[in-house]
N, C-alpha and C. Protein backbone atom coordinates (compact mmCIF):
# COMPACT_ATOMS: atom_id res chain seq x y z
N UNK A 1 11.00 12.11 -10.71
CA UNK A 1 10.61 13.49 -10.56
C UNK A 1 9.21 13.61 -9.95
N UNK A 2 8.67 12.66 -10.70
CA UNK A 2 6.82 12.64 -9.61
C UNK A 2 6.77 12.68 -8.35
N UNK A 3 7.81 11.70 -7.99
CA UNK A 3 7.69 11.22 -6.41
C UNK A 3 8.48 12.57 -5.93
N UNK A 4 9.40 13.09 -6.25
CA UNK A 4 9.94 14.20 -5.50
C UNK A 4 9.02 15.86 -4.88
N UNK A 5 7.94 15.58 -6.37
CA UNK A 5 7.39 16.49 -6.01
C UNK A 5 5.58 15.95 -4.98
N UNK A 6 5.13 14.69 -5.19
CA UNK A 6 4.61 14.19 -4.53
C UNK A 6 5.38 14.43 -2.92
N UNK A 7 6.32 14.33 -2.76
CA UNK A 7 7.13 14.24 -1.26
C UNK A 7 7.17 15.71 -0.78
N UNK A 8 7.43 16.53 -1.81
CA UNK A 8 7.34 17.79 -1.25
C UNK A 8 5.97 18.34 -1.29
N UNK A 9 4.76 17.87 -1.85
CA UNK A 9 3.93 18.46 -1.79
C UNK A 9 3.13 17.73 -0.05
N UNK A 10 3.51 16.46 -0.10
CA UNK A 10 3.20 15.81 1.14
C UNK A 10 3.92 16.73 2.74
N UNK A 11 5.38 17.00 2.28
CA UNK A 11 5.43 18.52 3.28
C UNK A 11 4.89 19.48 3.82
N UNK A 12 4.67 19.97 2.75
CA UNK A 12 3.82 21.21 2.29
C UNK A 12 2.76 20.93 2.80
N UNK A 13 1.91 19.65 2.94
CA UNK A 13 0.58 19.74 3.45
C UNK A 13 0.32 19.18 4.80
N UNK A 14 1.65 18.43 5.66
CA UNK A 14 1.81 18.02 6.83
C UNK A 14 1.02 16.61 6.55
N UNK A 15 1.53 16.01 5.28
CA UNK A 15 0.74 14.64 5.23
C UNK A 15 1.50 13.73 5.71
N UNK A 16 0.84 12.77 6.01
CA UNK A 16 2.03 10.99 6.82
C UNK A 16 2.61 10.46 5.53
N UNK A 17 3.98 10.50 5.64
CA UNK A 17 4.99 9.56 4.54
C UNK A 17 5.93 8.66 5.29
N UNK A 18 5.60 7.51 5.06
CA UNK A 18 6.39 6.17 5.60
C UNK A 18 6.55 5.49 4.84
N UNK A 19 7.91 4.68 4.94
CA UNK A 19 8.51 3.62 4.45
C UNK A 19 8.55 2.08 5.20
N UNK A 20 8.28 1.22 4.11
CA UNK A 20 8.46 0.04 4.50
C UNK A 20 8.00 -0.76 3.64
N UNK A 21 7.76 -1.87 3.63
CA UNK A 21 8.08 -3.32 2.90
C UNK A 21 5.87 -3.52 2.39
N UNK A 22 6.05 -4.16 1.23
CA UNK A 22 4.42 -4.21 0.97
C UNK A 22 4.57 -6.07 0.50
N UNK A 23 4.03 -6.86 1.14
CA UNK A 23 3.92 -8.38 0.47
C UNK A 23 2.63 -8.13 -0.24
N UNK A 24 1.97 -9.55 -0.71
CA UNK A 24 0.96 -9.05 -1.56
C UNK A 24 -0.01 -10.39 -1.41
N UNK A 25 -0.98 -10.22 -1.71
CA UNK A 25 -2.28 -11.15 -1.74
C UNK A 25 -2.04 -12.03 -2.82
N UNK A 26 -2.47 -13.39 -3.01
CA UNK A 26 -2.64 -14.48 -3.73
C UNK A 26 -3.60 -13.65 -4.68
N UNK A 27 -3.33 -14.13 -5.86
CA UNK A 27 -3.85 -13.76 -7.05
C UNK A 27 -5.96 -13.93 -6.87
N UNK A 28 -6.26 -12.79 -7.14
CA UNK A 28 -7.68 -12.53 -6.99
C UNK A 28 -8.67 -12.39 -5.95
N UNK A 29 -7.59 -12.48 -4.37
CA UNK A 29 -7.95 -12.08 -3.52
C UNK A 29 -8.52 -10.73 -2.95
N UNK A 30 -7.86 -9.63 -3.23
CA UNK A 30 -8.07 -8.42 -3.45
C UNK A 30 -9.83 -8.23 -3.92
N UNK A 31 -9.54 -8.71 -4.72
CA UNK A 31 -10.64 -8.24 -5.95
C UNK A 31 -12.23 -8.92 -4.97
N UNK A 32 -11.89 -10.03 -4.38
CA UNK A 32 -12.86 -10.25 -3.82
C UNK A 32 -12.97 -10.09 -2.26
N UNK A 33 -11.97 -9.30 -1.88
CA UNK A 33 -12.50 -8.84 -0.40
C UNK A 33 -13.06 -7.15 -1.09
N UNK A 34 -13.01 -6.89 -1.72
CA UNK A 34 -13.24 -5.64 -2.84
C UNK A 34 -15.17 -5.83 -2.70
N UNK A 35 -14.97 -6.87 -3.32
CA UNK A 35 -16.50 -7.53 -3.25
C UNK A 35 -17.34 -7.53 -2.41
N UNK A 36 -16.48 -8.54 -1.20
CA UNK A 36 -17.09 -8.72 -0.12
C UNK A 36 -17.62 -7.28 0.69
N UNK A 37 -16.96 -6.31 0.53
CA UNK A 37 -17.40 -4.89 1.51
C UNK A 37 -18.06 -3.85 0.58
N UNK A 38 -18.86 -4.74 -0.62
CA UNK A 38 -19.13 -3.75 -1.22
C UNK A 38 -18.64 -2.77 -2.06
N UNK A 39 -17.45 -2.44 -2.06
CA UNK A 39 -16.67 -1.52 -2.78
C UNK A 39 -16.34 -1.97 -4.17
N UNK A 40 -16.27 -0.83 -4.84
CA UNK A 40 -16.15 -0.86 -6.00
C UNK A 40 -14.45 -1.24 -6.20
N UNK A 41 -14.05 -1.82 -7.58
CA UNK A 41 -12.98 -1.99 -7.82
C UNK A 41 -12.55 -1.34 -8.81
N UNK A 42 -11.14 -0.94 -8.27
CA UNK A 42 -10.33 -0.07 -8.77
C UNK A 42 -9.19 -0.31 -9.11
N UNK A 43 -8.55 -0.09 -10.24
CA UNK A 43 -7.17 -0.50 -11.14
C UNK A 43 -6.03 -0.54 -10.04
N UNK A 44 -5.97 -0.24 -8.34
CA UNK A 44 -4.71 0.16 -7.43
C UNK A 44 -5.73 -0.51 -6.14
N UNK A 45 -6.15 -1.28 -5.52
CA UNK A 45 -6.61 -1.82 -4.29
C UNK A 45 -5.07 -2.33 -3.27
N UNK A 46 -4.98 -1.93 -2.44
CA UNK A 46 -4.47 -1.86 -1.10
C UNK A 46 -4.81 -2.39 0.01
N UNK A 47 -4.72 -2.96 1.36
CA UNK A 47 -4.75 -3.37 2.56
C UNK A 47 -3.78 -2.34 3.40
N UNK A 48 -4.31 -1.73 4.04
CA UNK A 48 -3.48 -1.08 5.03
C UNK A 48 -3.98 -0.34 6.41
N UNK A 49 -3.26 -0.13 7.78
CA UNK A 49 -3.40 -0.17 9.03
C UNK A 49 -3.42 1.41 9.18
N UNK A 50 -2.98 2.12 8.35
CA UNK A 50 -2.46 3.31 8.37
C UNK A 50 -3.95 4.65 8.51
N UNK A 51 -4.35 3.89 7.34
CA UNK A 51 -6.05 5.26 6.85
C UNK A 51 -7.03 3.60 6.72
N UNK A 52 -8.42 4.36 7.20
CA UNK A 52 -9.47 3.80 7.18
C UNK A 52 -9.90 2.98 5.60
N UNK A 53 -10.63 2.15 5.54
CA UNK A 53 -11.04 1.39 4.31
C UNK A 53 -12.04 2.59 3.46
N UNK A 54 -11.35 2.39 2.14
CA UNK A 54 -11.98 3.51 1.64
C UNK A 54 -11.70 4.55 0.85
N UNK A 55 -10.25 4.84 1.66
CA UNK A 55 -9.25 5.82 1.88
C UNK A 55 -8.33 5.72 0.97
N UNK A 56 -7.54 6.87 -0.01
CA UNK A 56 -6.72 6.84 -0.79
C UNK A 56 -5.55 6.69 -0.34
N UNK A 57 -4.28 6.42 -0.90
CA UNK A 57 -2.70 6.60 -0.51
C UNK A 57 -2.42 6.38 -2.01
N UNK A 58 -1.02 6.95 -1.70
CA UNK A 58 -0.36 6.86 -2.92
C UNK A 58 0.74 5.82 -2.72
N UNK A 59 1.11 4.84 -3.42
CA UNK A 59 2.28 3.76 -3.10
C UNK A 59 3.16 3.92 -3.97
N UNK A 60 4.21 3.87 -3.74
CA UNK A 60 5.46 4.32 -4.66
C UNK A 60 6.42 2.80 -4.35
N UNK A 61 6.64 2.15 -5.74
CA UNK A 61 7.80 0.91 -5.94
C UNK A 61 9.08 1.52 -5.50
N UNK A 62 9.89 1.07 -4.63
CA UNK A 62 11.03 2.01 -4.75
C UNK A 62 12.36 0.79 -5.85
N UNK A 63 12.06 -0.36 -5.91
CA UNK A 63 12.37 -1.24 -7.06
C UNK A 63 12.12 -0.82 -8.23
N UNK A 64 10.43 -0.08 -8.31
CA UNK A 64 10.85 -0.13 -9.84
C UNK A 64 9.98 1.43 -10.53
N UNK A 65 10.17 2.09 -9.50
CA UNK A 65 9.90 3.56 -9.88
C UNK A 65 8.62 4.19 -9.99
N UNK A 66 7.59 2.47 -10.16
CA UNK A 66 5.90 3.24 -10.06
C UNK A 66 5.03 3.66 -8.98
N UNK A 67 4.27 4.78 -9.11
CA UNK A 67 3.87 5.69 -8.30
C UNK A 67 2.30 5.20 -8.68
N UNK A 68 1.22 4.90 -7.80
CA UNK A 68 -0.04 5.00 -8.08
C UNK A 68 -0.91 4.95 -6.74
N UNK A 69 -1.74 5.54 -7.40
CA UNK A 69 -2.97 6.14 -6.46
C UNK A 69 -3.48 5.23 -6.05
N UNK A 70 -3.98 4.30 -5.00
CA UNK A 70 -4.56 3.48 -4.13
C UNK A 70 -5.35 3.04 -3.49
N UNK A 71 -6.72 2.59 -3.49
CA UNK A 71 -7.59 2.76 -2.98
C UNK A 71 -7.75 1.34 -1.59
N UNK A 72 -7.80 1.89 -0.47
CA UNK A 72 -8.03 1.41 1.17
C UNK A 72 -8.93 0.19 1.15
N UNK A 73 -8.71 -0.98 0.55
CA UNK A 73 -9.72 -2.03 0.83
C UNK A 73 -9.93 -2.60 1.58
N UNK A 74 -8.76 -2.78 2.45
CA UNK A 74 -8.80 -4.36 3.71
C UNK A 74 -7.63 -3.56 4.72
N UNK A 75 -7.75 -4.07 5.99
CA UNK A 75 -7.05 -3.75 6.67
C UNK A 75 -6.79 -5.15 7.79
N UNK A 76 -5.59 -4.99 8.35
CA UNK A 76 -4.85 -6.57 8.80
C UNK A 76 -5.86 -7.15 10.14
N UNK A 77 -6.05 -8.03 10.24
CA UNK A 77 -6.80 -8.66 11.51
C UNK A 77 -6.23 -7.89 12.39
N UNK A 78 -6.99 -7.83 13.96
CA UNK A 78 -6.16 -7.39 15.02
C UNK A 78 -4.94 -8.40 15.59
N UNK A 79 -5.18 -9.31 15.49
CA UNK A 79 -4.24 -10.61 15.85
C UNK A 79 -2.67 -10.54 14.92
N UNK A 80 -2.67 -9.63 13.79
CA UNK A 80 -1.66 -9.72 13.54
C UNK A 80 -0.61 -7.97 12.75
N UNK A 81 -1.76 -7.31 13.64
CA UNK A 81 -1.17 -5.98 13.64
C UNK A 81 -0.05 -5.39 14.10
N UNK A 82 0.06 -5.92 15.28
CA UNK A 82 1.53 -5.72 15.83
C UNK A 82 3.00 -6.70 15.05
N UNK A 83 2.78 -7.87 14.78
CA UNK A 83 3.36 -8.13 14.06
C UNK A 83 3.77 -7.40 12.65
N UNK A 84 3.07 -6.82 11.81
CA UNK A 84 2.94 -6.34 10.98
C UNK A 84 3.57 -5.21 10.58
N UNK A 85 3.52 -4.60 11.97
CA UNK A 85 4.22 -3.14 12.44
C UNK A 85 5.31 -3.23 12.90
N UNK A 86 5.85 -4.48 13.64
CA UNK A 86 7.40 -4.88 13.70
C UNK A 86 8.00 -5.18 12.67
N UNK A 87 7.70 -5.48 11.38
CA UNK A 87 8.32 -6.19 10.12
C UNK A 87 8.08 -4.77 9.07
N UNK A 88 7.23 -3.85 9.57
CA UNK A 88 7.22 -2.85 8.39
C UNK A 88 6.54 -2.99 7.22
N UNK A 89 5.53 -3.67 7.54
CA UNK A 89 4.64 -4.36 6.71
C UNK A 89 3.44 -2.82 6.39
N UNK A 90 3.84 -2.27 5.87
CA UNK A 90 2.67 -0.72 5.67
C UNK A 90 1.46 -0.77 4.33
N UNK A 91 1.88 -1.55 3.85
CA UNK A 91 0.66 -1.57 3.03
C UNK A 91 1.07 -3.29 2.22
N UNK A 92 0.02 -3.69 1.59
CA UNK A 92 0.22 -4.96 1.16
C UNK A 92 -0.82 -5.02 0.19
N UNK A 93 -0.33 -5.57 -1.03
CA UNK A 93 -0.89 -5.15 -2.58
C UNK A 93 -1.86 -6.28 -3.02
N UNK A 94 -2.41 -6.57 -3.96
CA UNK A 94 -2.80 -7.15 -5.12
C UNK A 94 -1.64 -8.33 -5.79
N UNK A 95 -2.33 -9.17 -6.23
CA UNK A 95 -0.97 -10.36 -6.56
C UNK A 95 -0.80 -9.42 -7.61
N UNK A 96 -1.41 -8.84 -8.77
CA UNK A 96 -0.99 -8.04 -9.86
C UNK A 96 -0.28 -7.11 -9.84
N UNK A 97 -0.43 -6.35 -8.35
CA UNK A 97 0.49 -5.23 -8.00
C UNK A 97 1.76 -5.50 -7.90
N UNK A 98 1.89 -6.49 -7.10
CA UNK A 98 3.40 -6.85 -6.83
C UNK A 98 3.93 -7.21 -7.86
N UNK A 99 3.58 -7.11 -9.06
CA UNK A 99 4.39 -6.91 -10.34
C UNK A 99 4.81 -5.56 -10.62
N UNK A 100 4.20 -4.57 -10.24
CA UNK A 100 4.65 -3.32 -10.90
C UNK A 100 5.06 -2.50 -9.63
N UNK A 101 4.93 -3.45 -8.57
CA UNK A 101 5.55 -1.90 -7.39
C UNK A 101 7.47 -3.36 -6.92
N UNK A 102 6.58 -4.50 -7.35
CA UNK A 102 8.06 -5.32 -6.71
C UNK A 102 8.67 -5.83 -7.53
N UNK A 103 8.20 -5.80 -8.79
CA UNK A 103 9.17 -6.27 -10.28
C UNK A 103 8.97 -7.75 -9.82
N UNK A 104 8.21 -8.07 -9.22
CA UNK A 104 7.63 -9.95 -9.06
C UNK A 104 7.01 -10.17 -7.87
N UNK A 105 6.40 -11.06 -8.49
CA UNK A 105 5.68 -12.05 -7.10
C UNK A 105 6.32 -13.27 -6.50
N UNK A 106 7.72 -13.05 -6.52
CA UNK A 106 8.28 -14.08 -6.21
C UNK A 106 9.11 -14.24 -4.56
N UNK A 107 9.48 -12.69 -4.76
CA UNK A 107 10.38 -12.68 -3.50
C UNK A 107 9.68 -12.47 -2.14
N UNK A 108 9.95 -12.75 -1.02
CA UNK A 108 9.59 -11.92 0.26
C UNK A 108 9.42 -10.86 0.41
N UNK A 109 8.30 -10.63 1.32
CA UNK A 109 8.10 -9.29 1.15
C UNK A 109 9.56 -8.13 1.64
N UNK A 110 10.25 -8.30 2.17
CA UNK A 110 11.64 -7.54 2.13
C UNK A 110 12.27 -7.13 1.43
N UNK A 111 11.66 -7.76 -0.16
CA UNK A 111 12.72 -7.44 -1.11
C UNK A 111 11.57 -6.63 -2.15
N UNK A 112 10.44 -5.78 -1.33
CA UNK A 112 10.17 -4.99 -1.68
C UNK A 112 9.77 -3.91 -0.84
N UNK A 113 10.45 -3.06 -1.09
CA UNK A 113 10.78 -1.81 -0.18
C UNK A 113 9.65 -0.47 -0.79
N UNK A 114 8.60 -0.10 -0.25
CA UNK A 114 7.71 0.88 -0.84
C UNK A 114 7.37 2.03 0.17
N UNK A 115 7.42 3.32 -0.75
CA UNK A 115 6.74 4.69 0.12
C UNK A 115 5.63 4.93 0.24
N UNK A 116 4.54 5.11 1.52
CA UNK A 116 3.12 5.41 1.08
C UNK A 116 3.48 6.81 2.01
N UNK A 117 2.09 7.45 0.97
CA UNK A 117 2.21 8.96 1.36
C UNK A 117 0.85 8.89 1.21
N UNK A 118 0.04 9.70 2.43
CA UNK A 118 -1.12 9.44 2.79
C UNK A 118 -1.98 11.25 3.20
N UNK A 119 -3.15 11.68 2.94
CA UNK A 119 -3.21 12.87 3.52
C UNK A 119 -4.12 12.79 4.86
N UNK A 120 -3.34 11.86 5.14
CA UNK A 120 -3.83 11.87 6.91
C UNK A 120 -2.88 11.49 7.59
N UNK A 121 -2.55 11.14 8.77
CA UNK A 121 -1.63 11.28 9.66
C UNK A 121 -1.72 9.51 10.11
N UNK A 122 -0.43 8.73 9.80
CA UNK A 122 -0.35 7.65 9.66
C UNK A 122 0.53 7.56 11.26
N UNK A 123 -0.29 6.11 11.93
CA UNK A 123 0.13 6.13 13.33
C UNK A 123 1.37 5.48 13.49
């Protein structure tokens, strides 16, 4: 029910909502590119091509139903952006995350399928 009304409120405001696949960082990586730029750390850290570092999104598990707020830490080298964007690679988590948006850290990233809904206009 969250996400439905998250989706319609993302309508409603002409925000970017895309689908696609999130792999995830080796355990404690996150936390220290978090570090490295200064930024504070936050219970939902993200990598993504979509909104600037910094920047909120909301990521939705479509495996396992959780919805959380996100904060913009890292974004993909240029060397492997286009790749990234052919595979549907839209955001990419925390080794901890990929427990609660992929129900494990085990599988490929394909076999986790996630919505980010963003209030900016995702390219």
């Amino acid at each position: 029910m969250i996400l439905v009304r998250l989706l319609m409120l993302a309508c409603l405001n002409g925000w970017a909502t895309t689908h696609g696949v999130a792999p995830h960082y080796a355990r404690g990586v996150m936390q220290g590119v978090a570090i490295t730029r200064g930024l504070a750390q936050v219970p939902c850290m993200v990598s993504s091509d979509a909104v600037g570092i910094a920047e909120w999104v909301y990521v939705y598990g479509v495996n396992t139903g959780a919805l959380r707020y996100c904060k913009v830490i890292d974004t993909s080298e240029t060397i492997d952006r286009a790749r990234h964007k052919r595979e549907k690679r839209i955001v990419e988590v925390s080794h901890e995350d990929a427990i609660l948006f992929c129900g494990t850290t085990r599988d490929r990233p394909e076999a986790c399928p996630v919505i980010v809904v963003s209030e900016y206009r995702m390219p």
